[in-house]
C-alpha atoms as a PDB file:
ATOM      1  CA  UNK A   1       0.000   0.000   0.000  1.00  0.00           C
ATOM      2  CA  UNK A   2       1.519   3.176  -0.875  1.00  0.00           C
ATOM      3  CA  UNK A   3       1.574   6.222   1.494  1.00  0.00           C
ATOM      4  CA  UNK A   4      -0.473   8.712  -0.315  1.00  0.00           C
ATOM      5  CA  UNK A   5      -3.035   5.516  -0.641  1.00  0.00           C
ATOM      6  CA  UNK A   6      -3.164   5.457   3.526  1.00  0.00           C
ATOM      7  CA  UNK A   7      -5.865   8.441   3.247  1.00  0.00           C
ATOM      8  CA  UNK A   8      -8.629   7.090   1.369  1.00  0.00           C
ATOM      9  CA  UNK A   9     -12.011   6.513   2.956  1.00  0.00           C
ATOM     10  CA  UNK A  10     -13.122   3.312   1.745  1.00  0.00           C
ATOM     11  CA  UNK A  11     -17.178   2.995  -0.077  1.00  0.00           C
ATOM     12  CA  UNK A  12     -18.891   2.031   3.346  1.00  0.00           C
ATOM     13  CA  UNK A  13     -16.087   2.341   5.677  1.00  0.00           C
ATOM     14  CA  UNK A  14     -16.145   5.480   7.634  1.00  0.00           C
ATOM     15  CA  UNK A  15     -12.472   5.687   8.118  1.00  0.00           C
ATOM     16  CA  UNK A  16      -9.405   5.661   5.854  1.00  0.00           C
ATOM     17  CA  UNK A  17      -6.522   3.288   7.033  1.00  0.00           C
ATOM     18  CA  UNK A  18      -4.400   5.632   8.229  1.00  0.00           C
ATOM     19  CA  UNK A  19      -7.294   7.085  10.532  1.00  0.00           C
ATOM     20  CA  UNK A  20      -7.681   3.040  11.617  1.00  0.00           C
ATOM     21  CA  UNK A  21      -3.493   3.185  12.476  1.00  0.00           C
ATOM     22  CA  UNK A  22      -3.812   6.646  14.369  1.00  0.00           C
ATOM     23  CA  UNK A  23      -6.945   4.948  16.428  1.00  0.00           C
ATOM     24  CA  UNK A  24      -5.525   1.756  17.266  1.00  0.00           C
ATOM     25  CA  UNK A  25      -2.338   4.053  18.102  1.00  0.00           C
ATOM     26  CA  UNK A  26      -4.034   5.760  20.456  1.00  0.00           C
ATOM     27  CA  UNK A  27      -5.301   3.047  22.440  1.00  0.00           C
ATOM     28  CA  UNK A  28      -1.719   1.367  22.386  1.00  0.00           C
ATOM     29  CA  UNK A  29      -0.227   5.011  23.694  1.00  0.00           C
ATOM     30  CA  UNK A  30      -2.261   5.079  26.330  1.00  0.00           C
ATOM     31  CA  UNK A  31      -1.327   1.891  27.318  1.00  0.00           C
ATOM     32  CA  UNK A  32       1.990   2.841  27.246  1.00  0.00           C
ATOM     33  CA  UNK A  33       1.286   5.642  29.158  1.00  0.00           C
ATOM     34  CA  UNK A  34      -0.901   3.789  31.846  1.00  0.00           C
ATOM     35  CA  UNK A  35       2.312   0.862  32.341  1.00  0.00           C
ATOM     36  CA  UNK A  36       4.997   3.652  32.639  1.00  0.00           C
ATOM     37  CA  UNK A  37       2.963   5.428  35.311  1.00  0.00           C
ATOM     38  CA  UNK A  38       1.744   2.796  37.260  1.00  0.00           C
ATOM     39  CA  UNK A  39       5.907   1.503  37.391  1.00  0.00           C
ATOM     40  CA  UNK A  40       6.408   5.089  38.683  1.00  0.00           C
ATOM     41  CA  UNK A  41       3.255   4.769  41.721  1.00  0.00           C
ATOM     42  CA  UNK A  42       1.736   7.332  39.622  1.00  0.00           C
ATOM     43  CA  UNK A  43      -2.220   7.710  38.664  1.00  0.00           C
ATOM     44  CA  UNK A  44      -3.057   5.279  35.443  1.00  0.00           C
ATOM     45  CA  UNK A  45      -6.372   6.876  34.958  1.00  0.00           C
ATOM     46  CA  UNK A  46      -6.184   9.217  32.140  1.00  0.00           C
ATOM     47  CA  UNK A  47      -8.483  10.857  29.466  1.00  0.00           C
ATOM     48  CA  UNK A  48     -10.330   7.542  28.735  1.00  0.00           C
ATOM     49  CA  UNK A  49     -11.158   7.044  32.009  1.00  0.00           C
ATOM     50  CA  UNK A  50     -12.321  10.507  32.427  1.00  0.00           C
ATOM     51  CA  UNK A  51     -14.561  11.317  29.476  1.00  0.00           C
ATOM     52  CA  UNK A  52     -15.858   7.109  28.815  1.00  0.00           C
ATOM     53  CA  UNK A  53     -14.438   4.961  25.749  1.00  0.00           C
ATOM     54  CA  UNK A  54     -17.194   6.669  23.353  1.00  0.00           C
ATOM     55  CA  UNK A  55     -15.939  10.526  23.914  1.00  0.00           C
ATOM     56  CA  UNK A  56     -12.019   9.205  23.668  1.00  0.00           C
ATOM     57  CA  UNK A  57     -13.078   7.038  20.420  1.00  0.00           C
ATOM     58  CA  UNK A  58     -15.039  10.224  18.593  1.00  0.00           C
ATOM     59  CA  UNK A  59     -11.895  12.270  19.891  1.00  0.00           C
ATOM     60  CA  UNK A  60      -9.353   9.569  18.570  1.00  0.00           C
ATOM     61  CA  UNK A  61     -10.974   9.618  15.057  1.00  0.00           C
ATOM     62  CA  UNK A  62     -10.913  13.593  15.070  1.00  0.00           C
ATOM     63  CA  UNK A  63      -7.529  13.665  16.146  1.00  0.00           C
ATOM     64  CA  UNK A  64      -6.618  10.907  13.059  1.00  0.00           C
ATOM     65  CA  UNK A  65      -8.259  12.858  10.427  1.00  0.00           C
ATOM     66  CA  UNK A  66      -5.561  15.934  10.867  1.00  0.00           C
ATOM     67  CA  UNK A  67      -2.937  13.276  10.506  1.00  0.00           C
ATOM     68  CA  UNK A  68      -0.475  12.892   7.267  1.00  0.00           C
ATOM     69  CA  UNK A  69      -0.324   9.293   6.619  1.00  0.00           C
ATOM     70  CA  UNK A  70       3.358   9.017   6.971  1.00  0.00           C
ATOM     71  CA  UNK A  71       2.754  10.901  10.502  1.00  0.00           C
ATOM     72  CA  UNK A  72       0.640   8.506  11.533  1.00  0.00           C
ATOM     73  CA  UNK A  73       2.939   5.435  10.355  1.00  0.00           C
ATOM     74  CA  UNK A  74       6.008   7.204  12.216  1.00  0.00           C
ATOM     75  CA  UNK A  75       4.198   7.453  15.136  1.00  0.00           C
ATOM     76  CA  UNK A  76       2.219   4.029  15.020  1.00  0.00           C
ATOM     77  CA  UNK A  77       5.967   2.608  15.239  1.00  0.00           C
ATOM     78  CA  UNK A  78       7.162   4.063  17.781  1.00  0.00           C
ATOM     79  CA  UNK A  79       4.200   3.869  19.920  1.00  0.00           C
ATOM     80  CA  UNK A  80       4.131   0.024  19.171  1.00  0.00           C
ATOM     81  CA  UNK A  81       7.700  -0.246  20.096  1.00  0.00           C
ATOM     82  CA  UNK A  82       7.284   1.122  23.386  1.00  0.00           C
ATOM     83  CA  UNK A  83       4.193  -1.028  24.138  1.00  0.00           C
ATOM     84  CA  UNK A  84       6.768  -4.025  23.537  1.00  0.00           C
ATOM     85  CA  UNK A  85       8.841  -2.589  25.738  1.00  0.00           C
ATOM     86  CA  UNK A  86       7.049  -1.698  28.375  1.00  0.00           C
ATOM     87  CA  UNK A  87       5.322  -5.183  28.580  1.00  0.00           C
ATOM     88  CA  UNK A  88       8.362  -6.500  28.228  1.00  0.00           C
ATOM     89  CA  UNK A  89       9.690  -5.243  31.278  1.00  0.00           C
ATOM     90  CA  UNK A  90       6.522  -6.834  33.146  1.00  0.00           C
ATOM     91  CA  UNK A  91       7.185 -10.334  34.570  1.00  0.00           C
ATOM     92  CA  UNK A  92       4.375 -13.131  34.720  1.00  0.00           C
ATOM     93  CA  UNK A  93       3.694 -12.265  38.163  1.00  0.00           C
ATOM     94  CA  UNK A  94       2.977  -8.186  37.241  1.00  0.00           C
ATOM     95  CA  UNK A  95       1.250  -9.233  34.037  1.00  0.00           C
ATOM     96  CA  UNK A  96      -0.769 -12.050  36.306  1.00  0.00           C
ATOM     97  CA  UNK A  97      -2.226  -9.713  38.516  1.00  0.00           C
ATOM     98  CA  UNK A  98      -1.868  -6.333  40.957  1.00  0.00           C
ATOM     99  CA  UNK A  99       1.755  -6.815  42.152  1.00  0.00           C
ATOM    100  CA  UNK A 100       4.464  -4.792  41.687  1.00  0.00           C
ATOM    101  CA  UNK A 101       4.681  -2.259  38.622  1.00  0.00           C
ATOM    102  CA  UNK A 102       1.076  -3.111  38.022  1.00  0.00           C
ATOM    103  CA  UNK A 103      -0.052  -2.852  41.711  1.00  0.00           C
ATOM    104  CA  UNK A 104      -0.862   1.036  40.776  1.00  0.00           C
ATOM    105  CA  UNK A 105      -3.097  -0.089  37.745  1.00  0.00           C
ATOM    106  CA  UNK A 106      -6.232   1.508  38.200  1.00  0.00           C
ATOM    107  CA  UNK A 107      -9.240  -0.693  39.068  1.00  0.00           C
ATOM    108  CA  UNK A 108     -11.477   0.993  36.601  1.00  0.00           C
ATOM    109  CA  UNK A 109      -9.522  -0.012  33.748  1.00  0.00           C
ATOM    110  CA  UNK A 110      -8.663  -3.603  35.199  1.00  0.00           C
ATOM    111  CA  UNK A 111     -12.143  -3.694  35.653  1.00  0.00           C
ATOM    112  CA  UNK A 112     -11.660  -7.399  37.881  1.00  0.00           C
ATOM    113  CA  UNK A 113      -9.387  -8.442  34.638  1.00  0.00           C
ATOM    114  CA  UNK A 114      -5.694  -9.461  35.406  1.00  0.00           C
ATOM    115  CA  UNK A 115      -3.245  -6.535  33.804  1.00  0.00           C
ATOM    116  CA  UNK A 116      -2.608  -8.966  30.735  1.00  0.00           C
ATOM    117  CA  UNK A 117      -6.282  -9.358  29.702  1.00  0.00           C
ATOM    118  CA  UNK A 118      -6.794  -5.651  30.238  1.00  0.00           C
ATOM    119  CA  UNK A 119      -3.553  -5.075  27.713  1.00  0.00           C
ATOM    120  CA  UNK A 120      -5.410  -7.180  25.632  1.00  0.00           C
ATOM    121  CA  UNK A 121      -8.185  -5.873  25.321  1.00  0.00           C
ATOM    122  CA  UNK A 122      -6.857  -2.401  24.346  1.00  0.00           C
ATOM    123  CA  UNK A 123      -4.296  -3.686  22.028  1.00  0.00           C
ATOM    124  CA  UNK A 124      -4.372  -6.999  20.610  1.00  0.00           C
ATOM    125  CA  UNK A 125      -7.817  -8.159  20.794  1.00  0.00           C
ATOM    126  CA  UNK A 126      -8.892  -4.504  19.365  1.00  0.00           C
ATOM    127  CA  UNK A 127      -6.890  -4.306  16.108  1.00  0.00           C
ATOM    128  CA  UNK A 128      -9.455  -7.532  14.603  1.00  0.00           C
ATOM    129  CA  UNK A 129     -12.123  -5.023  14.967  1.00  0.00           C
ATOM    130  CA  UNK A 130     -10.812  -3.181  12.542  1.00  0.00           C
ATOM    131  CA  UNK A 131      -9.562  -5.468  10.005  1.00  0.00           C
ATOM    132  CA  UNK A 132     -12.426  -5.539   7.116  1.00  0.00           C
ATOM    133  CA  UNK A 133     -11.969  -1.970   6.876  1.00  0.00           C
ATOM    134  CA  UNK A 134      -8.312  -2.180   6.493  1.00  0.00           C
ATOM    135  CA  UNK A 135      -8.869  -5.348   4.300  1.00  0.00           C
ATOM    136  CA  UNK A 136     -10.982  -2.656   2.448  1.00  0.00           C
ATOM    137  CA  UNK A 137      -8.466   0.526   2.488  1.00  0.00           C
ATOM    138  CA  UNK A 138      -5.711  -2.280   0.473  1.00  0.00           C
ATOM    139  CA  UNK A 139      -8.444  -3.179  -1.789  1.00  0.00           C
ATOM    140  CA  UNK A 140      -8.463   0.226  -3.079  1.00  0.00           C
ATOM    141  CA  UNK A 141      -5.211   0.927  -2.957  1.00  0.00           C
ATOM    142  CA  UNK A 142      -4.112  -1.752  -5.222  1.00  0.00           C
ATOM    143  CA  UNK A 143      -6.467   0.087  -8.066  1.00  0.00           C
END
């Protein structure tokens, strides 16, 4: 798929690809952002948490419409390489449950779910939700 391609909206789909990448970024970031805090004793509830997963998805989308496509690739990689990194650094214990850099996690998020079902929920069992669309985005791109 070429760059310039990354911006097309689909016929039905709502969202071009490189909206899809900037959404599913966002989710990862935050993430991120919620492992490196908790680590640190910090607050992990953030914007999400605040305004409910419908206000931070409308937002998200917004926010991925403003994008360049190779902005949103750039930063798509580097959020998913600190999201590898940052669970890296977890061991089975932290990922298991609330002990040690997870122990801050916040409960709303968690929401009774062990940290690793939580992380999956926000990253790897949320990009399938998005596939036909992106199946959709190559489709035309390959015109």
């Amino acid at each position: 798929m070429r760059p310039e391609s990354l911006g097309a909206v689909p016929p039905g789909s709502t969202h071009s690809a490189k909206d899809i990448v900037a959404h599913v970024t966002a989710y990862d970031d935050l993430i991120v952002q919620r492992l490196i805090s908790a680590r640190h004793g910090s607050t992990t509830a953030f914007d999400r948490d605040r305004e409910g997963w419908e206000a931070f998805n409308e937002r998200t989308w917004r926010e991925a419409a403003a994008l360049k496509p190779e902005a949103a690739l750039r930063r798509a990689r580097d959020v998913f390489a600190a999201l590898l990194h940052e669970v890296g650094q977890l061991s089975d214990e932290e990922l298991g449950g609330r002990v040690g850099a997870t122990a801050a996690l916040d409960p709303a998020w968690l929401e009774g779910r062990a940290p690793w079902q939580a992380i999956g929920v926000d990253a790897f069992d949320h990009y399938p939700m998005h596939y036909d669309a992106l199946d959709a985005a190559a489709r035309i791109a390959e015109r």
